[in-house]
N, C-alpha and C. Protein backbone atom coordinates (compact mmCIF):
# COMPACT_ATOMS: atom_id res chain seq x y z
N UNK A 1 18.79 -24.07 127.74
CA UNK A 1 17.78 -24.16 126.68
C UNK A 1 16.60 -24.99 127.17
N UNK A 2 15.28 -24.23 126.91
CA UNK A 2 14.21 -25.31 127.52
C UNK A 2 14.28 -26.49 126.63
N UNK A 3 13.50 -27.28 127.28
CA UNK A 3 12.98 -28.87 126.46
C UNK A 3 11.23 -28.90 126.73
N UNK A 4 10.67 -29.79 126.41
CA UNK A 4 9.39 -29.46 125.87
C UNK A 4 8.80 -31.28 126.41
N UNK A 5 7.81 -31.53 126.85
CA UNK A 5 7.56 -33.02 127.36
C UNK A 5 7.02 -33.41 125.97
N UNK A 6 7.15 -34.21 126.09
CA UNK A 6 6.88 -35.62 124.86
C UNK A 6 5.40 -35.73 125.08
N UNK A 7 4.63 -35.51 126.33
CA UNK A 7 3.13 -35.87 126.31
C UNK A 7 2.33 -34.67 125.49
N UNK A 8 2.85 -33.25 125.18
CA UNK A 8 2.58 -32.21 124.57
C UNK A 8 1.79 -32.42 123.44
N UNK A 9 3.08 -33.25 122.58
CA UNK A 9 2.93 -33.32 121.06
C UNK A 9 1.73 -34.80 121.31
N UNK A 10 1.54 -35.05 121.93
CA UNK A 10 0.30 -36.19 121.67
C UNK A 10 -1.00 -35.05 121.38
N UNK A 11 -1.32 -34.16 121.57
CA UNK A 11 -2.16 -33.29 121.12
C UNK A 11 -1.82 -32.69 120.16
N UNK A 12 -0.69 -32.53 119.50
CA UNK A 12 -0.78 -31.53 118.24
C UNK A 12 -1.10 -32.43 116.91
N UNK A 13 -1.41 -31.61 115.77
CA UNK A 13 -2.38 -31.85 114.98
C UNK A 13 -1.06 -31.69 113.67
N UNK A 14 -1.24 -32.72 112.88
CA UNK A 14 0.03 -32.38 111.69
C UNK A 14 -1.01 -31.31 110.45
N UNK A 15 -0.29 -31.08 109.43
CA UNK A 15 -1.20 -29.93 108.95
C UNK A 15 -2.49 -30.43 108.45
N UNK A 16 -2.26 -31.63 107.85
CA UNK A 16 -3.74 -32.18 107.50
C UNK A 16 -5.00 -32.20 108.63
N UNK A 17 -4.80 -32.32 109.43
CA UNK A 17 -5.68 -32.89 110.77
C UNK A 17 -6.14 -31.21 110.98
N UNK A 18 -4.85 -29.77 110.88
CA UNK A 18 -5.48 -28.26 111.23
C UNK A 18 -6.51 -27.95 110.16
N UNK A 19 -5.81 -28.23 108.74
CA UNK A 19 -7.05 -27.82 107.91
C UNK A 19 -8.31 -28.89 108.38
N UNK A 20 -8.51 -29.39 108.44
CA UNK A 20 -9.59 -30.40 108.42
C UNK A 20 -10.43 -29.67 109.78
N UNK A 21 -9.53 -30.01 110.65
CA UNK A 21 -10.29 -28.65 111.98
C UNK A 21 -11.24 -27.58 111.32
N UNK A 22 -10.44 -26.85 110.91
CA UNK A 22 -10.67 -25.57 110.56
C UNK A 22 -11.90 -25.65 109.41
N UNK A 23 -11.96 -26.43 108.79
CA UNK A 23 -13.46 -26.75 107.75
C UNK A 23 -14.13 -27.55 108.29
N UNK A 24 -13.96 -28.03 109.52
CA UNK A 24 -15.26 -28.70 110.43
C UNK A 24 -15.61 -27.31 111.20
N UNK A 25 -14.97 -26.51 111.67
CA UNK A 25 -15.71 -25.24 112.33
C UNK A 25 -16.22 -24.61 111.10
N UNK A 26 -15.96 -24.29 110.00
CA UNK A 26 -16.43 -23.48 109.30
C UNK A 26 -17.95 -24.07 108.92
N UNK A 27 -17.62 -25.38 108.66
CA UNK A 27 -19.27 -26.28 108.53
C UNK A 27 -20.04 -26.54 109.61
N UNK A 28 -19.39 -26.24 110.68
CA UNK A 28 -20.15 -26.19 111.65
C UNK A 28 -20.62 -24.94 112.27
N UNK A 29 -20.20 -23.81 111.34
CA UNK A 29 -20.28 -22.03 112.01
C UNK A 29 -19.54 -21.80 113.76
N UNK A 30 -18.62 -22.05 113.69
CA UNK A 30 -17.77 -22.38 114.81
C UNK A 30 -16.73 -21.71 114.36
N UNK A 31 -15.50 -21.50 115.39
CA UNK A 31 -14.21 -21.67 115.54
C UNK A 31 -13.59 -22.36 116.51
N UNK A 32 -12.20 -21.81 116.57
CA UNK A 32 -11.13 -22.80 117.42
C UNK A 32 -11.18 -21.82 118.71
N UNK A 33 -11.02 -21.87 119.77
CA UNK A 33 -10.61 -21.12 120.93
C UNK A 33 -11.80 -20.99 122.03
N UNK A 34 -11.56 -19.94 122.82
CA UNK A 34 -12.29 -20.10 123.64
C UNK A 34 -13.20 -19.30 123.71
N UNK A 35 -13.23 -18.31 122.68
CA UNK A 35 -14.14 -17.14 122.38
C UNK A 35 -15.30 -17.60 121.19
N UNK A 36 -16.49 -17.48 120.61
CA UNK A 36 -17.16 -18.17 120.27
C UNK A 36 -18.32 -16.61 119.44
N UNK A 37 -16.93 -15.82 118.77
CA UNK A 37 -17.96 -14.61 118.32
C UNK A 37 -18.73 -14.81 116.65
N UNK A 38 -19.40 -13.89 116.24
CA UNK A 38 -19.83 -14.17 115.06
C UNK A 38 -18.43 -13.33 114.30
N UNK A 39 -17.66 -12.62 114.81
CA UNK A 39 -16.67 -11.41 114.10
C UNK A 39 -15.47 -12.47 114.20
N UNK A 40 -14.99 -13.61 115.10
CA UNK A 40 -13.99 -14.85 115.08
C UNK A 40 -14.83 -15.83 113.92
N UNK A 41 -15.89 -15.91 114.00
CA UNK A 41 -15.76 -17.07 112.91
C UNK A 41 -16.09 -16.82 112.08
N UNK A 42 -16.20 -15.34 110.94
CA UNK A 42 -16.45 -14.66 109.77
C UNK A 42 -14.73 -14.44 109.94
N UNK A 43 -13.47 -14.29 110.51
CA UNK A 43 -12.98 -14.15 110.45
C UNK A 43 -11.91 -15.93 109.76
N UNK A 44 -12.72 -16.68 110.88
CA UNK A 44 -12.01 -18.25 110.16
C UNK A 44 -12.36 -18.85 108.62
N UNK A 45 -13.59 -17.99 108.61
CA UNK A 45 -13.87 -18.46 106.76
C UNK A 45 -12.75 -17.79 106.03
N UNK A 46 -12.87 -16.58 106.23
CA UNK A 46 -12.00 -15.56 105.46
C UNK A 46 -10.25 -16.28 105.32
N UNK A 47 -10.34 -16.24 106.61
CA UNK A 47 -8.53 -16.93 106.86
C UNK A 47 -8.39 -18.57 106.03
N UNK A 48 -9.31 -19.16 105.80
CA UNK A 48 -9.17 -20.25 105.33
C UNK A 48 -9.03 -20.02 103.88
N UNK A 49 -10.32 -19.69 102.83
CA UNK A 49 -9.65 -18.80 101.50
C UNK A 49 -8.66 -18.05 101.27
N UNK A 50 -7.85 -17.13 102.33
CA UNK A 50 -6.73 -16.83 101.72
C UNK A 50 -5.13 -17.57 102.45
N UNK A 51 -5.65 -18.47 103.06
CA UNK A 51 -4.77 -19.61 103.25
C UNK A 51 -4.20 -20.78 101.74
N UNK A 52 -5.59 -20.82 101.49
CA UNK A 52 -5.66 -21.66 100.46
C UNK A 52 -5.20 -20.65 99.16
N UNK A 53 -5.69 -19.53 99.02
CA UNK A 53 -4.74 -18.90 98.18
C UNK A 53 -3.28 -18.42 98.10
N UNK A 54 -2.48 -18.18 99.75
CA UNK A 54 -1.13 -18.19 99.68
C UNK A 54 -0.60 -19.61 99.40
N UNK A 55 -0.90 -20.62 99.81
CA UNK A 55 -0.66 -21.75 99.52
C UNK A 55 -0.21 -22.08 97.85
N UNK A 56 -1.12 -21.89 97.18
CA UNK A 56 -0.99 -22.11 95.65
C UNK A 56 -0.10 -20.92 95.31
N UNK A 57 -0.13 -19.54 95.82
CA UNK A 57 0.56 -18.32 95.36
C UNK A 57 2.10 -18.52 95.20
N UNK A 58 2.64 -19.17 96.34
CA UNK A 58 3.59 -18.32 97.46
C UNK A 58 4.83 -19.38 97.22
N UNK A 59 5.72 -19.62 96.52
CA UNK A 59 7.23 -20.23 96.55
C UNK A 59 8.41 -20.04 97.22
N UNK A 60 8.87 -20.64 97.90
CA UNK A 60 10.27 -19.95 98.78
C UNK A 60 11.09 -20.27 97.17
N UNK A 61 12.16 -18.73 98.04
CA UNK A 61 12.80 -18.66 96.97
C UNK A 61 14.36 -19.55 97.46
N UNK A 62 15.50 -18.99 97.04
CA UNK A 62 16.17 -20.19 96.47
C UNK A 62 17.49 -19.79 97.82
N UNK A 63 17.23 -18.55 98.34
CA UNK A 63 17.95 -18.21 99.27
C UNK A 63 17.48 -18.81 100.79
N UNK A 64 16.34 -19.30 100.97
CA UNK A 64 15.20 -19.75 101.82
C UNK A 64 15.52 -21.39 101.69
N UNK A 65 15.20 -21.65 100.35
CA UNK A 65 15.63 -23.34 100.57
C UNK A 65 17.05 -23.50 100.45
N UNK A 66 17.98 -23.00 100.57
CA UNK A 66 19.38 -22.92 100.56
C UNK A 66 19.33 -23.72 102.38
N UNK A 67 18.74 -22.79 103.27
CA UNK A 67 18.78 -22.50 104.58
C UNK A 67 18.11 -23.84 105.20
N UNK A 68 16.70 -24.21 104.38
CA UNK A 68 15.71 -25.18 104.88
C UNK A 68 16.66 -26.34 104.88
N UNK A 69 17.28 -26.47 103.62
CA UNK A 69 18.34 -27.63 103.19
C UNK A 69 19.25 -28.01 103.85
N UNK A 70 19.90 -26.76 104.31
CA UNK A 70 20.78 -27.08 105.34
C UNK A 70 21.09 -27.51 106.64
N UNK A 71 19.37 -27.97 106.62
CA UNK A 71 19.28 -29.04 108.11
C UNK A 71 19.15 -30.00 108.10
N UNK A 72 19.93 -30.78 108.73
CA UNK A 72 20.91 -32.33 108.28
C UNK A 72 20.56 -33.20 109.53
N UNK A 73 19.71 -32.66 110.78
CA UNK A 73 18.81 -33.68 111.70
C UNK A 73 17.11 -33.59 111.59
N UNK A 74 16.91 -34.30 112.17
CA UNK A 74 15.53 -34.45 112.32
C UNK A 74 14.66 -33.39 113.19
N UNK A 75 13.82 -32.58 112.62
CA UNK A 75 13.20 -31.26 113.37
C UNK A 75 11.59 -31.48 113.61
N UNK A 76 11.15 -30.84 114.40
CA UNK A 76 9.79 -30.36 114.88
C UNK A 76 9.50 -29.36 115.29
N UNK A 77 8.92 -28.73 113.98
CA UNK A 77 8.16 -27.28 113.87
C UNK A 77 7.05 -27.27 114.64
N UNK A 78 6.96 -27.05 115.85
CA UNK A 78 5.52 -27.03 116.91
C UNK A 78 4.75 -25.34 116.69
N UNK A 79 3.72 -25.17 116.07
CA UNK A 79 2.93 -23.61 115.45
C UNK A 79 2.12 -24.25 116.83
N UNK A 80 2.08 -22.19 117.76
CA UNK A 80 1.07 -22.42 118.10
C UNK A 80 -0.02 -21.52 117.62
N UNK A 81 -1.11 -21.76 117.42
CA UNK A 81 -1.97 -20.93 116.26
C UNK A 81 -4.20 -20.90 116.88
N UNK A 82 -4.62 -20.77 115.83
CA UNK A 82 -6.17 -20.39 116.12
C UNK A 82 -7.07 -20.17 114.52
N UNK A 83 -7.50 -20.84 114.91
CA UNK A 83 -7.84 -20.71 113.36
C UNK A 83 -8.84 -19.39 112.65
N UNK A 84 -8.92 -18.30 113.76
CA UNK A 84 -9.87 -17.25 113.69
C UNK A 84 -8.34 -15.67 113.17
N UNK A 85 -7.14 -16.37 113.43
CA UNK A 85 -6.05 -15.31 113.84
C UNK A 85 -5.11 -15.50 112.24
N UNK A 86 -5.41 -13.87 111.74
CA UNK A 86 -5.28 -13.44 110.41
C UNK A 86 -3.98 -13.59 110.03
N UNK A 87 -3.12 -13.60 111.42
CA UNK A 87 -1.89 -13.89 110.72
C UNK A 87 -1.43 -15.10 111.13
N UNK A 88 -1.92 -15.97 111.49
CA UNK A 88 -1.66 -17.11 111.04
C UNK A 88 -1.94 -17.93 110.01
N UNK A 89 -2.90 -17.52 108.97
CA UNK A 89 -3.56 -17.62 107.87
C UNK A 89 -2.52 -17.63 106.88
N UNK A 90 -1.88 -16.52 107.03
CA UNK A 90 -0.87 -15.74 106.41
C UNK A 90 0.45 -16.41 106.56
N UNK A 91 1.23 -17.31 107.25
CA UNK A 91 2.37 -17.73 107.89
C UNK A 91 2.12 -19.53 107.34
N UNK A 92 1.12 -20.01 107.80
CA UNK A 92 1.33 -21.33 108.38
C UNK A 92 0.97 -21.97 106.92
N UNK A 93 0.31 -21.41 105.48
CA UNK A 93 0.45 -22.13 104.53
C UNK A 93 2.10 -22.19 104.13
N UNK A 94 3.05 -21.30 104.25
CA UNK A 94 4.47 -21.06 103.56
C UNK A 94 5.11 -22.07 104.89
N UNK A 95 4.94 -22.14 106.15
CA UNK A 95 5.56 -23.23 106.78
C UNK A 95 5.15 -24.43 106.00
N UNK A 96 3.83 -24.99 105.91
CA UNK A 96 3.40 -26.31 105.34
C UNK A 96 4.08 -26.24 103.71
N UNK A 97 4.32 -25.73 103.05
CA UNK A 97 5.46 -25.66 101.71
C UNK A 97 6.43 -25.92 102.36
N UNK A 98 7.46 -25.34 102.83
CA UNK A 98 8.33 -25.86 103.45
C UNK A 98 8.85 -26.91 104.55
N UNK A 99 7.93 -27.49 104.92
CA UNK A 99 7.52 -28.72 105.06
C UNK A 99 7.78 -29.66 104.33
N UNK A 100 6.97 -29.84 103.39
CA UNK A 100 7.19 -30.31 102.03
C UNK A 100 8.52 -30.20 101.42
N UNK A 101 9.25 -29.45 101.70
CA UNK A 101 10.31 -29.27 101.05
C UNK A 101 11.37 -29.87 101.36
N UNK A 102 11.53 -30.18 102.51
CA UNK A 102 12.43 -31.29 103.29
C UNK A 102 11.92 -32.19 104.21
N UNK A 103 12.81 -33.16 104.29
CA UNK A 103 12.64 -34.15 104.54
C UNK A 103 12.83 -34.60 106.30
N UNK A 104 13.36 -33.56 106.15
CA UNK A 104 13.75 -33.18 107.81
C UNK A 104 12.84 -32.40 108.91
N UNK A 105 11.93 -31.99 108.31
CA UNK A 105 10.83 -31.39 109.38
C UNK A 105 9.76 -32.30 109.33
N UNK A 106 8.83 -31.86 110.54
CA UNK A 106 7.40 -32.02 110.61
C UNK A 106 6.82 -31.05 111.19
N UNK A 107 6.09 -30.49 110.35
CA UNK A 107 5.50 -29.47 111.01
C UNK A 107 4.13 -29.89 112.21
N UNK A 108 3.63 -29.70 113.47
CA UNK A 108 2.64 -29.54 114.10
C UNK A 108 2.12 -28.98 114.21
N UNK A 109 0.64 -28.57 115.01
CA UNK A 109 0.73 -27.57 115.45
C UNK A 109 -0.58 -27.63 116.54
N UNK A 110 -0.98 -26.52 117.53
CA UNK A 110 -1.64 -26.51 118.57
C UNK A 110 -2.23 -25.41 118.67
N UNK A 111 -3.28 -25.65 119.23
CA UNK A 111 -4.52 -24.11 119.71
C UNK A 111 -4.23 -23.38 120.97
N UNK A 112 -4.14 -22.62 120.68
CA UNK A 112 -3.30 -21.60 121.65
C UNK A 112 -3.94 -21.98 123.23
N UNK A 113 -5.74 -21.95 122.85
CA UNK A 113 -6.15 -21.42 124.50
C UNK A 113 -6.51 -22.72 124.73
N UNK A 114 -6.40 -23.60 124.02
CA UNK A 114 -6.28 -25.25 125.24
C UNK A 114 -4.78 -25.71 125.67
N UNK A 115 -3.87 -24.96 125.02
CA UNK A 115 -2.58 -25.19 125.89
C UNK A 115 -2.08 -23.99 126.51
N UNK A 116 -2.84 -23.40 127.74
CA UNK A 116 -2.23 -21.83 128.31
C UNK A 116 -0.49 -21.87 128.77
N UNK A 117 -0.10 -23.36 129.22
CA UNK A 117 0.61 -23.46 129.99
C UNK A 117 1.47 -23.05 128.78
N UNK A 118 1.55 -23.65 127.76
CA UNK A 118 2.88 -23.57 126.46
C UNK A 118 2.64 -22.07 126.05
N UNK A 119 1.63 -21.71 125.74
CA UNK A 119 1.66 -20.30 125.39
C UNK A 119 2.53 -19.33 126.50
N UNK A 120 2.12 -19.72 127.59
CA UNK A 120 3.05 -18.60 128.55
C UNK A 120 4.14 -18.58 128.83
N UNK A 121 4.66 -20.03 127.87
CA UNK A 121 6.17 -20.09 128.31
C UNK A 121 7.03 -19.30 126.81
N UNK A 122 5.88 -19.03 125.95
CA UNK A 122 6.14 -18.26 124.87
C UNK A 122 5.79 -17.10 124.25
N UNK A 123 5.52 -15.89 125.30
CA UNK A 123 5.20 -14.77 125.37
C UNK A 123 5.99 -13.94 124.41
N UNK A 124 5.01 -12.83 124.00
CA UNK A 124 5.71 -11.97 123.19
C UNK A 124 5.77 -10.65 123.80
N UNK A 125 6.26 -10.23 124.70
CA UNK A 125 6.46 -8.94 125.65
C UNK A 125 5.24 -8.93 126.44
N UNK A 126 4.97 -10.06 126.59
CA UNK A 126 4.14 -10.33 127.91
C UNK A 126 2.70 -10.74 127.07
N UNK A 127 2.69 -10.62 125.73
CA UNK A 127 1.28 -10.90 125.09
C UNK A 127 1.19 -12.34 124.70
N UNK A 128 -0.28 -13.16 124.42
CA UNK A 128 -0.22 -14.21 123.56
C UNK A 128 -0.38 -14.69 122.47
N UNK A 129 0.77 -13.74 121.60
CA UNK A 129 0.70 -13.24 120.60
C UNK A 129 1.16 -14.50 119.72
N UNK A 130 0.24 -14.97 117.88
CA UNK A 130 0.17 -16.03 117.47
C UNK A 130 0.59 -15.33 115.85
N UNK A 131 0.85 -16.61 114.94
CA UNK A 131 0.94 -17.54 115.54
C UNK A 131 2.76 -17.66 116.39
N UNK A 132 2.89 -18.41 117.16
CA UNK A 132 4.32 -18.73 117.66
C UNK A 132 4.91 -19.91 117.17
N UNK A 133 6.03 -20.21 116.45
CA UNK A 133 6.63 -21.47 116.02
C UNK A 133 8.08 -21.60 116.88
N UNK A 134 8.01 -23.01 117.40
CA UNK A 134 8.91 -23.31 118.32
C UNK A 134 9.70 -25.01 117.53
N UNK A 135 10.92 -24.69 116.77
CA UNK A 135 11.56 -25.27 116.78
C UNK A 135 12.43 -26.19 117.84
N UNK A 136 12.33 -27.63 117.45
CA UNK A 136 12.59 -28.59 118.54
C UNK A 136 13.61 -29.85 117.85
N UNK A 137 14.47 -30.19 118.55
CA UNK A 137 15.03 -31.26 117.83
C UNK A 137 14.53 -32.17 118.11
N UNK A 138 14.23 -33.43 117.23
CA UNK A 138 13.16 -34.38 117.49
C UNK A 138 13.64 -35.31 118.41
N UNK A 139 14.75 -35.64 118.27
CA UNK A 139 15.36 -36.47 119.00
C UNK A 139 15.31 -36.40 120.81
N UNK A 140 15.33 -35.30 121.14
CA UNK A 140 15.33 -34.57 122.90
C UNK A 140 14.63 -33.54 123.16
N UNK A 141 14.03 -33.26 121.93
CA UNK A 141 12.81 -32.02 122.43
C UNK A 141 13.22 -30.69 122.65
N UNK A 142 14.67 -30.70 122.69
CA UNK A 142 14.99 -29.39 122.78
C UNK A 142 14.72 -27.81 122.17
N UNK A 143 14.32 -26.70 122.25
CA UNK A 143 14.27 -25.81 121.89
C UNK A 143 15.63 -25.35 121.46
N UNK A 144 15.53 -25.31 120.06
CA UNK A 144 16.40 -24.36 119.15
C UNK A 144 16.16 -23.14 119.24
N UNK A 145 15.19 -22.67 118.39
CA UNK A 145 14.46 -21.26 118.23
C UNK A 145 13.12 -20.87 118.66
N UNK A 146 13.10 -19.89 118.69
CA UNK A 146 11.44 -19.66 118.12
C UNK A 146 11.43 -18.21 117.64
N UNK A 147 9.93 -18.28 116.96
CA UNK A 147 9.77 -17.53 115.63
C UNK A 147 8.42 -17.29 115.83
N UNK A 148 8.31 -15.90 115.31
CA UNK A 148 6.56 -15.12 115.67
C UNK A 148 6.67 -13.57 116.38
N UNK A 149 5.09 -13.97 116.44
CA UNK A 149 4.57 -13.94 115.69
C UNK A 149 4.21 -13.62 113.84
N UNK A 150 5.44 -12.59 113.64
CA UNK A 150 5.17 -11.59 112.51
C UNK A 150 6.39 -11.65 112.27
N UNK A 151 6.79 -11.01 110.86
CA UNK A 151 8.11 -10.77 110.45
C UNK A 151 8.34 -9.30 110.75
N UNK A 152 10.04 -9.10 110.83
CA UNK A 152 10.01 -7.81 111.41
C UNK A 152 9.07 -6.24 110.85
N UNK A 153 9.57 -6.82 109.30
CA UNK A 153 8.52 -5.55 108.48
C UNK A 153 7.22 -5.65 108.97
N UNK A 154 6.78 -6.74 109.27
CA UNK A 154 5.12 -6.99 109.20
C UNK A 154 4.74 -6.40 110.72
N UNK A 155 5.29 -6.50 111.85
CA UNK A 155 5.46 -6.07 113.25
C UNK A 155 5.50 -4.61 113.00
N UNK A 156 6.38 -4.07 112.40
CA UNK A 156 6.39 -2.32 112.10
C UNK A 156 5.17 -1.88 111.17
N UNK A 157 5.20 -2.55 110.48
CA UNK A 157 3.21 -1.99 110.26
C UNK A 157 2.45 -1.67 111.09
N UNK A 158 2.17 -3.26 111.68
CA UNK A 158 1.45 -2.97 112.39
C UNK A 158 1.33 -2.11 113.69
N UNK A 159 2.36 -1.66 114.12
CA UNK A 159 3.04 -0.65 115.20
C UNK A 159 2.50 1.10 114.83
N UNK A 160 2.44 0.75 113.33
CA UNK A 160 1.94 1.89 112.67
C UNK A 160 0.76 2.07 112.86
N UNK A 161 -0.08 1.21 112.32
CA UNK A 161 -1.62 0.89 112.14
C UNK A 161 -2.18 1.55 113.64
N UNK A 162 -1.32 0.75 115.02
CA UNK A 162 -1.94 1.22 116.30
C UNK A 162 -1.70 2.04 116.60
N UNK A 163 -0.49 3.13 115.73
CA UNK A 163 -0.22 4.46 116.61
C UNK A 163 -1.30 5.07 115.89
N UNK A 164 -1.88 4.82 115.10
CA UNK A 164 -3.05 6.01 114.37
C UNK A 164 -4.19 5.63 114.82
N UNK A 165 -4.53 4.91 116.26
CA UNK A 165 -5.82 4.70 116.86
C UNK A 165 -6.62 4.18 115.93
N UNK A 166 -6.53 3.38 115.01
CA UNK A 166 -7.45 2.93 114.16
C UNK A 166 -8.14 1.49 115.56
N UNK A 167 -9.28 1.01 115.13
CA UNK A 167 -10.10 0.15 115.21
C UNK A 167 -9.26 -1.14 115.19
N UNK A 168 -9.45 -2.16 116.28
CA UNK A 168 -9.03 -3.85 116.14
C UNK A 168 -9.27 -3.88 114.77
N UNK A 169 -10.83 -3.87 113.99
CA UNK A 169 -10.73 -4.52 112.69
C UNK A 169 -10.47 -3.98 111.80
N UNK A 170 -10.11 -2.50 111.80
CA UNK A 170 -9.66 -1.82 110.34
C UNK A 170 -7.77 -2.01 110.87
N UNK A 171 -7.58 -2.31 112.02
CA UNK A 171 -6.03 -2.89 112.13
C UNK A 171 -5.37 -4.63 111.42
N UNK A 172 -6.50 -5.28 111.53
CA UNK A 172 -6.93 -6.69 111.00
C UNK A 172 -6.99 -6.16 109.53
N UNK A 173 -7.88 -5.70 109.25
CA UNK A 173 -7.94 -4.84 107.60
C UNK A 173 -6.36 -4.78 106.72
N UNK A 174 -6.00 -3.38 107.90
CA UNK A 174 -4.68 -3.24 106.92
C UNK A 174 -3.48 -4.12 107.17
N UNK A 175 -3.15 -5.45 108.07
CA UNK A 175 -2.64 -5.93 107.86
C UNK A 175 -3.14 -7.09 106.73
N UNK A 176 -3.91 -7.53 105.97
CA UNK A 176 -4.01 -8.28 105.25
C UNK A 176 -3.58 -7.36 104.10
N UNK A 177 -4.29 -6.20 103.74
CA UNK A 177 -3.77 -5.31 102.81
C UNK A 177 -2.03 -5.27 102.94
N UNK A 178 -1.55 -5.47 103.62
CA UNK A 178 0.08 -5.06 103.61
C UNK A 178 0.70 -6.96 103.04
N UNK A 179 -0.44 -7.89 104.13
CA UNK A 179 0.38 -9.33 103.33
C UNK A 179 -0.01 -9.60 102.08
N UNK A 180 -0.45 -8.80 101.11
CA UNK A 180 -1.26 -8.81 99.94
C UNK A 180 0.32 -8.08 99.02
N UNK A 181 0.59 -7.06 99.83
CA UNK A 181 1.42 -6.59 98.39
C UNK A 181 2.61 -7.39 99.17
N UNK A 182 2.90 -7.43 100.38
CA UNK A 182 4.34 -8.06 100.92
C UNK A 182 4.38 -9.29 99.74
N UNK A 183 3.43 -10.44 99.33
CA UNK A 183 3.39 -11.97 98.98
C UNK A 183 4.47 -12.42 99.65
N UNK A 184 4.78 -12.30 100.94
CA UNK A 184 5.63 -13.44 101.28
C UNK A 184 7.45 -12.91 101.06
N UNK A 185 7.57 -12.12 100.98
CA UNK A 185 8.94 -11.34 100.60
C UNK A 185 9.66 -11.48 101.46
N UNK A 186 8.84 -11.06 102.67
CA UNK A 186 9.76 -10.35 104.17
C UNK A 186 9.80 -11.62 104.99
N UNK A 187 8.92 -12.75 104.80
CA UNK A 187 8.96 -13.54 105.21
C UNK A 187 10.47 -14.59 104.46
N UNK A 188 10.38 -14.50 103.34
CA UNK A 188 11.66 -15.28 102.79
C UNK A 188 13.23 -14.92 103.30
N UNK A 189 12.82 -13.93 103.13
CA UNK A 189 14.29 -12.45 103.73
C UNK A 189 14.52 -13.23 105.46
N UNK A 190 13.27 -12.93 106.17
CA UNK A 190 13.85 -13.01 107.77
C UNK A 190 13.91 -14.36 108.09
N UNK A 191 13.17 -15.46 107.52
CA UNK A 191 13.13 -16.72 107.48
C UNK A 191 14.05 -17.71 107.46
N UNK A 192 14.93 -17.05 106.07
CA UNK A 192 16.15 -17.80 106.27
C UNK A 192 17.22 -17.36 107.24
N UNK A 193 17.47 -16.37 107.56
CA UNK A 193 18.37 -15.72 108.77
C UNK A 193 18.09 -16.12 109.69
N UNK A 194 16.39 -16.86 110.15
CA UNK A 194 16.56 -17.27 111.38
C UNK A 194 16.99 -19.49 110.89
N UNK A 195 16.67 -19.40 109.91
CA UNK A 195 16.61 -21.00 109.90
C UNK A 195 18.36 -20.97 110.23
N UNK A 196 19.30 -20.18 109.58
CA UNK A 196 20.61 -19.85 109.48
C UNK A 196 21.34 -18.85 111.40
N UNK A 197 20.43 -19.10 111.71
CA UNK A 197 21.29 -18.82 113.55
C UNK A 197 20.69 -19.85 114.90
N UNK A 198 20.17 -20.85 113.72
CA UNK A 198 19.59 -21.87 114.72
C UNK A 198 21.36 -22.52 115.16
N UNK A 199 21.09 -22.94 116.54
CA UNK A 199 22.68 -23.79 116.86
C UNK A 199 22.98 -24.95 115.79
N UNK A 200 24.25 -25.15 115.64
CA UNK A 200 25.19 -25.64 115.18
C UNK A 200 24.48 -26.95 115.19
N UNK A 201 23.64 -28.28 114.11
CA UNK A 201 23.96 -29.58 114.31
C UNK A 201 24.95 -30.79 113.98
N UNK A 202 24.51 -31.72 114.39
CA UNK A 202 25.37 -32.53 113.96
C UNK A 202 25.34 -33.08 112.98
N UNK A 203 26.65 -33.77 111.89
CA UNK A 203 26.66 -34.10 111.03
C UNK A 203 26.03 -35.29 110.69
N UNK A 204 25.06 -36.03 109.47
CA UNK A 204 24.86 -37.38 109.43
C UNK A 204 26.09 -38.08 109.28
């Protein structure tokens, strides 16, 4: 199982510090990364309003905090993310709820293209595909899981979307249209199955 250096997390950002990012680029007509388009940062306004609207929307349900609950050490949720990338918009308000929800996480998180080295050790069939969440025990850094980009339903959409040659942004399009009627469903469903095949901890 990998482990992860301790000098890493001196750069990651807890969720207060990402939003705050993310409305200094927007006030500044900016984004996060290394690309610097007018179509990325019409894209970070957008992602920030419906961040802030899954946020207030979106409740785990009771099968989800069953799972969250049932972690009895100390964790670190490391997101790696961008604040221009639609589905992380979509993901990282229902991590920060669940966050909140126990007492046992902290969520972080990091910009994809100032850490290449972590992104490549977390490839998604060779892509750098976001956002990526890498569960760690706090104590040794170890890698438990990881989780990402998409939930499985949400991955088969979009598999759809590209077999019909549609456009990057009418593909961006209909995945917000699909996390619009999903609210967070498929995410509760696969969420807890993975919080529930993380290894075995130890008891307090």
């Amino acid at each position: 199982m990998k482990y992860l250096k301790s000098e890493l997390l001196k750069q990651a950002m807890t969720s207060s510090e990402y939003r705050k990012l993310v409305q200094d680029c927007i006030a500044n007509g900016k984004t996060t990364g290394a690309v610097q388009s007018q179509a990325l940062i019409h894209y970070t306004k957008l992602n920030a309003a419906r961040s802030r609207r899954i946020y207030k929307q979106w409740t785990p349900q009771s099968h989800l905090l069953d799972a969250l609950l049932s972690i009895n050490e100390p964790m670190l949720w490391l997101c790696i993310t961008e604040a221009w990338c639609g589905d992380a918009a979509y993901y990282i308000p229902m991590l920060q709820k669940l966050e909140e929800a126990s007492d046992k996480i902290e969520l972080h998180l990091l910009l994809r293209d100032a850490n290449p080295r972590l992104m490549d050790a977390f490839l998604t069939n060779g892509a750098k595909s976001i956002p990526k969440l890498i569960l760690l025990r706090k104590a040794s850094l170890e890698v438990l899981g990881v989780w990402g980009p998409r939930t499985q339903k949400a991955m088969e959409y979009r598999i759809q979307l590209v077999g019909q040659g549609l456009e990057p942004t009418d593909i961006a399009e209909g995945m917000q249209r699909w996390y619009l009627q999903d609210m967070g469903k498929s995410f509760d469903q696969e969420f807890a199955h993975f919080l529930a095949s993380i290894p075995d901890q130890p008891h307090n």
